[in-house]
N, C-alpha and C. Protein backbone atom coordinates (compact mmCIF):
# COMPACT_ATOMS: atom_id res chain seq x y z
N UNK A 1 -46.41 -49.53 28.91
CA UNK A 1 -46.46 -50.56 29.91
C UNK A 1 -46.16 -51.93 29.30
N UNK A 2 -46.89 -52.26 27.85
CA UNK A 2 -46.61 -53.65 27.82
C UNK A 2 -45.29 -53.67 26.82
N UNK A 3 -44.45 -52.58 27.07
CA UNK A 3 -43.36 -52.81 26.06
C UNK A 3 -42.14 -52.33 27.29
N UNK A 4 -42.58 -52.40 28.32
CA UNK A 4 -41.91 -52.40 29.72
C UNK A 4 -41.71 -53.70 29.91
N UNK A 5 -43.01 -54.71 29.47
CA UNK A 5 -42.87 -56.19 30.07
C UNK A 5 -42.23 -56.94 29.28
N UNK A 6 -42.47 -56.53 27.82
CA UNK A 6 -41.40 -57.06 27.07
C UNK A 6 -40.07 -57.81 27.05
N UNK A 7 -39.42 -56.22 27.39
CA UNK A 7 -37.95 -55.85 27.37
C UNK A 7 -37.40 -56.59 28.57
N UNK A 8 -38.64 -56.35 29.82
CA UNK A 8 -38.14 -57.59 31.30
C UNK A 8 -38.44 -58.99 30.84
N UNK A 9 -39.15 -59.40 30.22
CA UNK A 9 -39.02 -60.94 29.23
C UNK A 9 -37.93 -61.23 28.80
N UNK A 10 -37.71 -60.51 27.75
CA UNK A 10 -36.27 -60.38 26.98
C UNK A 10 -35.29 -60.30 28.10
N UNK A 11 -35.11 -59.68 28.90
CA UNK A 11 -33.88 -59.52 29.95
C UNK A 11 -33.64 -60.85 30.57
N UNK A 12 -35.05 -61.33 31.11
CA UNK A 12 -35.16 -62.93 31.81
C UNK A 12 -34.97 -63.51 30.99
N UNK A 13 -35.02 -63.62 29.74
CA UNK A 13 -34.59 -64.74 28.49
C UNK A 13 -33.18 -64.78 28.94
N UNK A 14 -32.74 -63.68 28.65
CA UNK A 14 -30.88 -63.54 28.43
C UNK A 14 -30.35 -64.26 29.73
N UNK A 15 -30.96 -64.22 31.22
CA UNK A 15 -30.40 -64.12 32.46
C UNK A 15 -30.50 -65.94 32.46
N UNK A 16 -32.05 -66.15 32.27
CA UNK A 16 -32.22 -67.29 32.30
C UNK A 16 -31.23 -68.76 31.16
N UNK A 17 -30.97 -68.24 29.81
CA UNK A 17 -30.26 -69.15 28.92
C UNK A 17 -28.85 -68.73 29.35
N UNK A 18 -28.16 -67.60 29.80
CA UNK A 18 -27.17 -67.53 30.63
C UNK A 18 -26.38 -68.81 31.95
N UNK A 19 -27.48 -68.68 32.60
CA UNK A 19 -27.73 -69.54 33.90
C UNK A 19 -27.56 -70.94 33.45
N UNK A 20 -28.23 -71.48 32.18
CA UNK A 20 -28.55 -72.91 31.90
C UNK A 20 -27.26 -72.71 31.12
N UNK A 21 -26.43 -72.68 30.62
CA UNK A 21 -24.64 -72.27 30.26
C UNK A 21 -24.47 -72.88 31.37
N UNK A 22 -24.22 -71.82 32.27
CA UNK A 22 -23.19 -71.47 33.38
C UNK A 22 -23.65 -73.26 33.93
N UNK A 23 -24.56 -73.50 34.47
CA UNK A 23 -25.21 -75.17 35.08
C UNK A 23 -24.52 -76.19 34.33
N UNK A 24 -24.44 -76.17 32.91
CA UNK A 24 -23.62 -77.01 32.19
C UNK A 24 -22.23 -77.21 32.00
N UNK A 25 -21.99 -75.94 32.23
CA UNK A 25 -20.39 -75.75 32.14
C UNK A 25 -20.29 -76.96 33.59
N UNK A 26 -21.07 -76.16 34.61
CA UNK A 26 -20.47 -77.02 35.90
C UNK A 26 -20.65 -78.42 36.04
N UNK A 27 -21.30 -79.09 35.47
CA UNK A 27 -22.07 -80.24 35.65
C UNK A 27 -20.32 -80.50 34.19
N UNK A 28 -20.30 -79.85 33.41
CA UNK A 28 -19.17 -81.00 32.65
C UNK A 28 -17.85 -80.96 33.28
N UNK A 29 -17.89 -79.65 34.16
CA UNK A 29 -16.67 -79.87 34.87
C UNK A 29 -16.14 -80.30 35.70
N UNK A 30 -17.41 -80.70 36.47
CA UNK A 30 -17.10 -81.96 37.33
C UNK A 30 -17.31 -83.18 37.21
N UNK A 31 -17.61 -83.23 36.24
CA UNK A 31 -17.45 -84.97 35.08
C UNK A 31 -16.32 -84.66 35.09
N UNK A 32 -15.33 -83.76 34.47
CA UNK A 32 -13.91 -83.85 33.87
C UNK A 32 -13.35 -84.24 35.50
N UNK A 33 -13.52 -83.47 36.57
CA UNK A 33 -12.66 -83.61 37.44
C UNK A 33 -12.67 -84.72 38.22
N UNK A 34 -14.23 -85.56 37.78
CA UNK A 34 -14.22 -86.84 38.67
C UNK A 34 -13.47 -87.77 37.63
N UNK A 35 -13.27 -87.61 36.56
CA UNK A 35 -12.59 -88.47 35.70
C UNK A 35 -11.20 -88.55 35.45
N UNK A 36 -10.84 -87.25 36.03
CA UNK A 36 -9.26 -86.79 36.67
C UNK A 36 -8.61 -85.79 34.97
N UNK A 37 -9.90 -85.61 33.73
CA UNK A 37 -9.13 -84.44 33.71
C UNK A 37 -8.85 -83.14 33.74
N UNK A 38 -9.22 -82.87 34.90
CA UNK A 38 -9.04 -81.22 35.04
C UNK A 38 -9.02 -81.91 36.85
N UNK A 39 -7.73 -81.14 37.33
CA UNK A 39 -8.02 -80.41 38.74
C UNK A 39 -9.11 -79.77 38.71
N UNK A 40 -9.31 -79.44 40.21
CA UNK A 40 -10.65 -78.97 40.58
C UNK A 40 -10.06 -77.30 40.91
N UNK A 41 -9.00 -76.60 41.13
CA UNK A 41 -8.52 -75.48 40.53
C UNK A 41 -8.74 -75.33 39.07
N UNK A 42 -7.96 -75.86 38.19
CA UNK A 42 -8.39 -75.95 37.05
C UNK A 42 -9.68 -75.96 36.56
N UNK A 43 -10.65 -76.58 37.16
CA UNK A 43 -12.57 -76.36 36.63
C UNK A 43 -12.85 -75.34 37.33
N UNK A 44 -12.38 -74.73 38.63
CA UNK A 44 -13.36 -73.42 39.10
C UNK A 44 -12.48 -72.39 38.12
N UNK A 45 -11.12 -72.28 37.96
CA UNK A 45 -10.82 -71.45 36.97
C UNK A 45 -11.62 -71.23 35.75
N UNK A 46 -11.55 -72.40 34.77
CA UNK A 46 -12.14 -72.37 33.44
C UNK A 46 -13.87 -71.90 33.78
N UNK A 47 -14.33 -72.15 34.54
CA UNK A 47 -15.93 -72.06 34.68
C UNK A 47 -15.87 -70.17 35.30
N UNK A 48 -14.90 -70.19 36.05
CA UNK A 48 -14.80 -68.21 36.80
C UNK A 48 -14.46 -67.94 34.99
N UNK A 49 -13.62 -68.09 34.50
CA UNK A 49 -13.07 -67.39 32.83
C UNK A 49 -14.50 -67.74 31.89
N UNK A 50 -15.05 -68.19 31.97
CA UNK A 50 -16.46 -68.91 30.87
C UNK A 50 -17.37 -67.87 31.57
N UNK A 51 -17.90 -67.65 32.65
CA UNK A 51 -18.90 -66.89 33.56
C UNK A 51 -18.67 -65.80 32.82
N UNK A 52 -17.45 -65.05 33.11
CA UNK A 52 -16.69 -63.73 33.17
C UNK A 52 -16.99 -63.43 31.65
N UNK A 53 -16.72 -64.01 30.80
CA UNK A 53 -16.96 -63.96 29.44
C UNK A 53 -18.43 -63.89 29.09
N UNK A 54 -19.86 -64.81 29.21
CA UNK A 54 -20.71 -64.96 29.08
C UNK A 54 -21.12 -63.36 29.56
N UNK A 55 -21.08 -63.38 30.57
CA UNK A 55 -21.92 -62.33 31.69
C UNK A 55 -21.36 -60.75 31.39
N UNK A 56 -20.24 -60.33 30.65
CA UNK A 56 -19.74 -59.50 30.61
C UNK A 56 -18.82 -59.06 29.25
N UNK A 57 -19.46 -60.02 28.00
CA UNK A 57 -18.97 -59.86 26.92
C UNK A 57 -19.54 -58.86 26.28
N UNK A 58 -19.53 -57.76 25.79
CA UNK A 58 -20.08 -56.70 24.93
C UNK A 58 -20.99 -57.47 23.74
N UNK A 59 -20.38 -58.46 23.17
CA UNK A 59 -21.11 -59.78 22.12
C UNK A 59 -22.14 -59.85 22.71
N UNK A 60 -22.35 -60.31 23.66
CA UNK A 60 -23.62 -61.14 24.09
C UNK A 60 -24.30 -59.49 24.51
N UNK A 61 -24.15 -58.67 24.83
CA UNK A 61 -24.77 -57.14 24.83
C UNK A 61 -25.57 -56.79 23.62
N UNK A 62 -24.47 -56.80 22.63
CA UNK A 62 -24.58 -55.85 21.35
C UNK A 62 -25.92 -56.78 20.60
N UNK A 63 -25.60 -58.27 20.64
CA UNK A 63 -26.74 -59.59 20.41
C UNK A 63 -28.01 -59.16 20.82
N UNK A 64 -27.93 -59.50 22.14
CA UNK A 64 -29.38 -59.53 22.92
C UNK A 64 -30.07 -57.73 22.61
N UNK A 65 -29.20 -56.67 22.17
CA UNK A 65 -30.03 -55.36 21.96
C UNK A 65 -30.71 -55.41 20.34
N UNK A 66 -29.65 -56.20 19.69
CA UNK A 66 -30.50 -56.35 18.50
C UNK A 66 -31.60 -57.27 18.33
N UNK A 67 -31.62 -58.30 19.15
CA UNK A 67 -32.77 -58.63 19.32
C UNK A 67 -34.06 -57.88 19.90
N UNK A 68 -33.83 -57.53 20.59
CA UNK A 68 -34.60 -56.42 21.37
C UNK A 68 -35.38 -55.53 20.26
N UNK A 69 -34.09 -55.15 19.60
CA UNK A 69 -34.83 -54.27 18.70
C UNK A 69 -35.06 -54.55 17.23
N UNK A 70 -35.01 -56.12 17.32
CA UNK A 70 -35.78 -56.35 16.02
C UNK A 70 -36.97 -57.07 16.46
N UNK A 71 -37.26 -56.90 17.72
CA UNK A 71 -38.39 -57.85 18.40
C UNK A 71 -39.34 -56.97 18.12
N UNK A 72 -38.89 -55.61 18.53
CA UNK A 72 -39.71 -54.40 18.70
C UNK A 72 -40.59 -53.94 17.47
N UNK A 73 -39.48 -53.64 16.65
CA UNK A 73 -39.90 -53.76 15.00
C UNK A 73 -40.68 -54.55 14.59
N UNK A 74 -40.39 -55.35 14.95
CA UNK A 74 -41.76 -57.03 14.61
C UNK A 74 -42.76 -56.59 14.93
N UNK A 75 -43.04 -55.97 16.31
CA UNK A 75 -44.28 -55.59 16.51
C UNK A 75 -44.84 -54.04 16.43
N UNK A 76 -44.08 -53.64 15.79
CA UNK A 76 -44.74 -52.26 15.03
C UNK A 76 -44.09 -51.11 15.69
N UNK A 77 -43.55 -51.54 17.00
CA UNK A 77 -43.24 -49.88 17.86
C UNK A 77 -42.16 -49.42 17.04
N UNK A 78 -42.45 -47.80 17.20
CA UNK A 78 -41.18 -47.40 16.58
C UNK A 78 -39.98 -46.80 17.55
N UNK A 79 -38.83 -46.62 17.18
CA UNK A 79 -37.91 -46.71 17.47
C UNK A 79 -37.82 -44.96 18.16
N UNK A 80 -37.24 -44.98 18.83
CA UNK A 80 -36.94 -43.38 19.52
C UNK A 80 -36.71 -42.20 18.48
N UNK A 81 -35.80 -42.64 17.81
CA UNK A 81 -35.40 -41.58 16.54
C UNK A 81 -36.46 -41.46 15.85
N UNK A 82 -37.35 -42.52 14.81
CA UNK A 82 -38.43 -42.10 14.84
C UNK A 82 -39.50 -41.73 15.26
N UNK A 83 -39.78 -41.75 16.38
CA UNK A 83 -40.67 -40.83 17.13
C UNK A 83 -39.89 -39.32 17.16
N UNK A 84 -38.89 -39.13 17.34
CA UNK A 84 -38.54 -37.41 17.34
C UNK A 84 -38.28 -37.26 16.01
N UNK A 85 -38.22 -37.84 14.68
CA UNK A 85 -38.15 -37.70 13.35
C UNK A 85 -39.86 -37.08 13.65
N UNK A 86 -40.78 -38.18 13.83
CA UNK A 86 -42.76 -37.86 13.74
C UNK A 86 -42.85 -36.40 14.20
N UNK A 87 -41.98 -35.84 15.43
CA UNK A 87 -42.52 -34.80 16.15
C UNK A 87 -41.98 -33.72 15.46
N UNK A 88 -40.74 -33.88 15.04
CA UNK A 88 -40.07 -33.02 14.34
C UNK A 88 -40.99 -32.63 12.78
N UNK A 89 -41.54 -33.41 12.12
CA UNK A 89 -42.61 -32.99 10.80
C UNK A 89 -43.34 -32.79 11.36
N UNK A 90 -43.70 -33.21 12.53
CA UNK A 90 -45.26 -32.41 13.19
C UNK A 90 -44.98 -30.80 13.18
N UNK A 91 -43.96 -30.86 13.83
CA UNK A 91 -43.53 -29.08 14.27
C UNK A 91 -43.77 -28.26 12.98
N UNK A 92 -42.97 -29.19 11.65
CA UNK A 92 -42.87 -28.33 10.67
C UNK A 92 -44.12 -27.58 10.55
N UNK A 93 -44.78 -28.88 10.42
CA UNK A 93 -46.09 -28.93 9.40
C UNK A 93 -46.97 -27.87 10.52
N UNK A 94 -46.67 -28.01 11.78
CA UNK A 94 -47.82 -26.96 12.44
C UNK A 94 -47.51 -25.26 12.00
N UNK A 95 -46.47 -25.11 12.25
CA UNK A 95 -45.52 -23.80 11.41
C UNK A 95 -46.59 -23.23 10.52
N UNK A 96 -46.38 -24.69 9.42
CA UNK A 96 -46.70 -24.39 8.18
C UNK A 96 -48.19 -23.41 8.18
N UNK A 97 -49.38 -24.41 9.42
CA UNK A 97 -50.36 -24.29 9.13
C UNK A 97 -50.43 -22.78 10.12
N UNK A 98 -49.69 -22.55 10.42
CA UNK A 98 -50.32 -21.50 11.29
C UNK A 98 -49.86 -20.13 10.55
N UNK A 99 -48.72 -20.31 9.51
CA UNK A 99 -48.40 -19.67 8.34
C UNK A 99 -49.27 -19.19 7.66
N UNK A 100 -49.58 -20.57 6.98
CA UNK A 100 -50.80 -19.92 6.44
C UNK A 100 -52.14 -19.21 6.83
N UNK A 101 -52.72 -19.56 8.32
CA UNK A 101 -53.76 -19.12 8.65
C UNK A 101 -53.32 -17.68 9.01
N UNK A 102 -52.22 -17.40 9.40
CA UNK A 102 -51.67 -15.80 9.39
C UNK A 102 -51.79 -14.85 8.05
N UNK A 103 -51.31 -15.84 7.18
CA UNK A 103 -51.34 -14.88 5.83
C UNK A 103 -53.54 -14.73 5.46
N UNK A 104 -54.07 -15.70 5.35
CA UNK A 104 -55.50 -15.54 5.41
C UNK A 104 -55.71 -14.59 5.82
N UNK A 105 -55.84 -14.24 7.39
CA UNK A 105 -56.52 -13.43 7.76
C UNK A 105 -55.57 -11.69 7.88
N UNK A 106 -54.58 -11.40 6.88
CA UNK A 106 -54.19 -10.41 6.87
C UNK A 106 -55.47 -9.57 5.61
């Protein structure tokens, strides 16, 4: 549960410093266009191409998962693979013990 709320933190981080981009982009692009340099085609273009990029770059993906998962690490959880690495020596080791309690009681 609280590594559910986490990851929706982390998600609202990304959505939210996203958003405050995207607000700036617009706010300079209509400085440029009241100052005459950029058409106002020209600023909804560059700001649609800046969005499109931000919101849908694999970069800003591949970023925000390693954060994620060095956030995670920070706080001790382990990672999926190791948890089926843990279960997987569990298995061994139960094998083992039930091995031996077989050979005992022959």
């Amino acid at each position: 549960m609280e590594q559910d709320n986490l990851l929706r933190q982390l998600l609202l981080l990304g959505i939210g410093a996203t958003s405050l981009v995207v607000d700036k982009v617009r706010e300079v692009s209509d400085e440029w266009v009241q100052n005459g340099r950029l058409r106002p085609d020209q600023a909804t273009a560059f700001i649609n191409e800046l969005v499109g990029r931000l919101t849908q770059g694999t970069d800003w993906e591949n970023r925000l998962r390693r954060q994620m998962r060095d956030t995670l690490r920070e706080l001790g959880i382990a990672s999926q693979s190791e948890v089926d690495e843990l279960r997987g020596r569990i298995d061994r080791l139960e094998r083992q013990v039930r091995d031996l309690e077989n050979r005992l009681w022959r």
